[in-house]
C-alpha atoms as a PDB file:
ATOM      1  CA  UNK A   1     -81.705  -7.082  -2.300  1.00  0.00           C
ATOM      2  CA  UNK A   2     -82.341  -4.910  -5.593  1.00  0.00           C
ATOM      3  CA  UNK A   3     -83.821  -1.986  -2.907  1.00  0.00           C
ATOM      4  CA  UNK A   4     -80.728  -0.976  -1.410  1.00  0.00           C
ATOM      5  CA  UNK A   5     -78.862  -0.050  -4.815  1.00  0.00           C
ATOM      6  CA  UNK A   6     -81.177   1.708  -5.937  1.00  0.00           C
ATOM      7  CA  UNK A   7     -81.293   3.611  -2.820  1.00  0.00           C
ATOM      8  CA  UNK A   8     -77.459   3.948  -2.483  1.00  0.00           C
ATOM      9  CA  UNK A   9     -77.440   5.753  -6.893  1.00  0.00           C
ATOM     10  CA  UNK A  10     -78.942   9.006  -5.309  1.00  0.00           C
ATOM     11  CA  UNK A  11     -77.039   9.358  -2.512  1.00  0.00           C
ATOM     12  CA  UNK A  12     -73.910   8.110  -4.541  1.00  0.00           C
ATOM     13  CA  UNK A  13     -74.475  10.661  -7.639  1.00  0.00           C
ATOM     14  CA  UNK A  14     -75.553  13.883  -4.963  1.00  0.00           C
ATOM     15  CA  UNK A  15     -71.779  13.120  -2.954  1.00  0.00           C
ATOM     16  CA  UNK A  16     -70.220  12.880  -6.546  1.00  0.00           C
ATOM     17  CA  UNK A  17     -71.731  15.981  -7.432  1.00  0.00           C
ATOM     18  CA  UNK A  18     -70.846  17.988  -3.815  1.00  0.00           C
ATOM     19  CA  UNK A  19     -67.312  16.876  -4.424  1.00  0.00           C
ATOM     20  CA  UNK A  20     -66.889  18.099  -8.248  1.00  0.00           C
ATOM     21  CA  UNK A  21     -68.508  21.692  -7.017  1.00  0.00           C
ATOM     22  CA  UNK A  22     -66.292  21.890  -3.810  1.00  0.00           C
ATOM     23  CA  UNK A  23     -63.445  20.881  -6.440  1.00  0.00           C
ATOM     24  CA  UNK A  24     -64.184  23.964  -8.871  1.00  0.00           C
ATOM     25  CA  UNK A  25     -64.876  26.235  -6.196  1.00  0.00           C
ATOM     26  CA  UNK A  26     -61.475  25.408  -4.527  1.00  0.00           C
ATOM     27  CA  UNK A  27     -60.046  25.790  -7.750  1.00  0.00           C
ATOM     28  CA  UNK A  28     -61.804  29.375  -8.669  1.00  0.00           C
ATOM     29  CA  UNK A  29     -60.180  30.538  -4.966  1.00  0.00           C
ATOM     30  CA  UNK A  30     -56.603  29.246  -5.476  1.00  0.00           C
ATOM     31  CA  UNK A  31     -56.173  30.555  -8.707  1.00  0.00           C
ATOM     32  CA  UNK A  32     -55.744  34.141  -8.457  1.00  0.00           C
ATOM     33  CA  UNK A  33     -56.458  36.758 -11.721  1.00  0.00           C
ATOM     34  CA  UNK A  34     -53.345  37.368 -13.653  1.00  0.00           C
ATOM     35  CA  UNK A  35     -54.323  40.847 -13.658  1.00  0.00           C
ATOM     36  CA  UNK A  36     -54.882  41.270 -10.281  1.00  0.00           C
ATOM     37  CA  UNK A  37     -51.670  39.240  -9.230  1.00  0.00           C
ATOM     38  CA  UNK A  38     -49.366  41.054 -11.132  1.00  0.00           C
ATOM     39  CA  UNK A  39     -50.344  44.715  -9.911  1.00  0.00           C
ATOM     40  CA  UNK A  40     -48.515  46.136  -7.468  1.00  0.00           C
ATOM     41  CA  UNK A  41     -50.044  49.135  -6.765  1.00  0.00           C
ATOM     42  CA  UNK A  42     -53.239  46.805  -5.736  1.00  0.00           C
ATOM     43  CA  UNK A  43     -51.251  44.942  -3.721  1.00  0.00           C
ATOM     44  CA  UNK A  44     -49.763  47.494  -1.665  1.00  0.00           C
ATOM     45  CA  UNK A  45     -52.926  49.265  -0.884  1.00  0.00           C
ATOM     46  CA  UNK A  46     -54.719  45.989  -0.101  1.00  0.00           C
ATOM     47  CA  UNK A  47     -51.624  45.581   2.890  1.00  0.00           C
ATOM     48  CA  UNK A  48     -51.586  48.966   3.831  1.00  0.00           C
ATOM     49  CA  UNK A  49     -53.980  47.694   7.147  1.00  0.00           C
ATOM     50  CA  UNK A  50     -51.490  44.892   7.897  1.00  0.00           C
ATOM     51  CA  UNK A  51     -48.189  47.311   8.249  1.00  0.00           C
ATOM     52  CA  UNK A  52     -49.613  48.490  11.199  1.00  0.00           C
ATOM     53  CA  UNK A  53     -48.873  45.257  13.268  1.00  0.00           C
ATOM     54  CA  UNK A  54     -46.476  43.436  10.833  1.00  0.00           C
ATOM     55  CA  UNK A  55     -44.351  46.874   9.322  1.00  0.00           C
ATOM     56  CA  UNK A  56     -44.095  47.876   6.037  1.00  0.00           C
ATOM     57  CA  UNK A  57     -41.429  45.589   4.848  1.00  0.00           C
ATOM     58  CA  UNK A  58     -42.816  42.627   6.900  1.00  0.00           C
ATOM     59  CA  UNK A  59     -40.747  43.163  10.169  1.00  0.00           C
ATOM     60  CA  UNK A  60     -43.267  43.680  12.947  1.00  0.00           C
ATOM     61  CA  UNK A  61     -41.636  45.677  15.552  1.00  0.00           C
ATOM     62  CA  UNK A  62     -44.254  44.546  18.069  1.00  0.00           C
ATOM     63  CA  UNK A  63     -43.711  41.986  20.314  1.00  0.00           C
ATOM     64  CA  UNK A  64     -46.916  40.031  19.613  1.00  0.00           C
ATOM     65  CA  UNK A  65     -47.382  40.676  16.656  1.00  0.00           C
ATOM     66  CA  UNK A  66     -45.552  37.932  13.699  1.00  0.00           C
ATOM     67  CA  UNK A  67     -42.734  38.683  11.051  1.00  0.00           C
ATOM     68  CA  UNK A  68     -44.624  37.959   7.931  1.00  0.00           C
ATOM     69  CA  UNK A  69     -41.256  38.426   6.061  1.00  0.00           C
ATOM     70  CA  UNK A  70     -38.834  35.503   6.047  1.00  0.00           C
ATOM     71  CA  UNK A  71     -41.441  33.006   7.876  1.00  0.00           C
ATOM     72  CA  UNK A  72     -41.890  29.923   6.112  1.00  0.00           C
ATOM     73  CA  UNK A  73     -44.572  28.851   3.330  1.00  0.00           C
ATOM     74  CA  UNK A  74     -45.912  26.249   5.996  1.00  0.00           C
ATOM     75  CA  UNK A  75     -46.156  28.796   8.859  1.00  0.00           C
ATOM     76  CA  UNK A  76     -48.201  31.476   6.457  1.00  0.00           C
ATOM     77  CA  UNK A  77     -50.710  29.469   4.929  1.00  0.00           C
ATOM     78  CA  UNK A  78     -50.863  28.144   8.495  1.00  0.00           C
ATOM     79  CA  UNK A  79     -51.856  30.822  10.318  1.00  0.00           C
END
């Protein structure tokens, strides 16, 4: 029965592999650029699109359309 371990080290080392690159590249999303996280200005004009629905201070005023102020952690990364 030597044939099936050898057979199974391939497909072992590839899934190893796949999992440490879906690690780092889950890791390079989640971790924003200080840089970029602590400027404002950015951040503002990145939202500008979203006050439409959701208001400027995160209060939609539209029926269908979510507060995206004062909803909780679980709901936002939710949605």
């Amino acid at each position: 029965m030597p044939q099936p371990a050898r057979r199974a080290a391939p497909v072992l080392a590839r899934a190893a592999m796949l999992a440490s690159m879906a690690l780092a590249m889950a890791l390079g999303l989640a971790l924003p650029s200080p840089a970029l996280a602590q400027d404002a200005k950015i951040g503002r004009q990145k939202a500008q699109p979203c006050t439409v629905c959701h208001g400027a201070n995160g209060l939609s005023q539209q029926p269908d359309a979510p507060h995206l102020a004062g909803q909780p952690a679980y709901y936002l990364s939710t949605q």
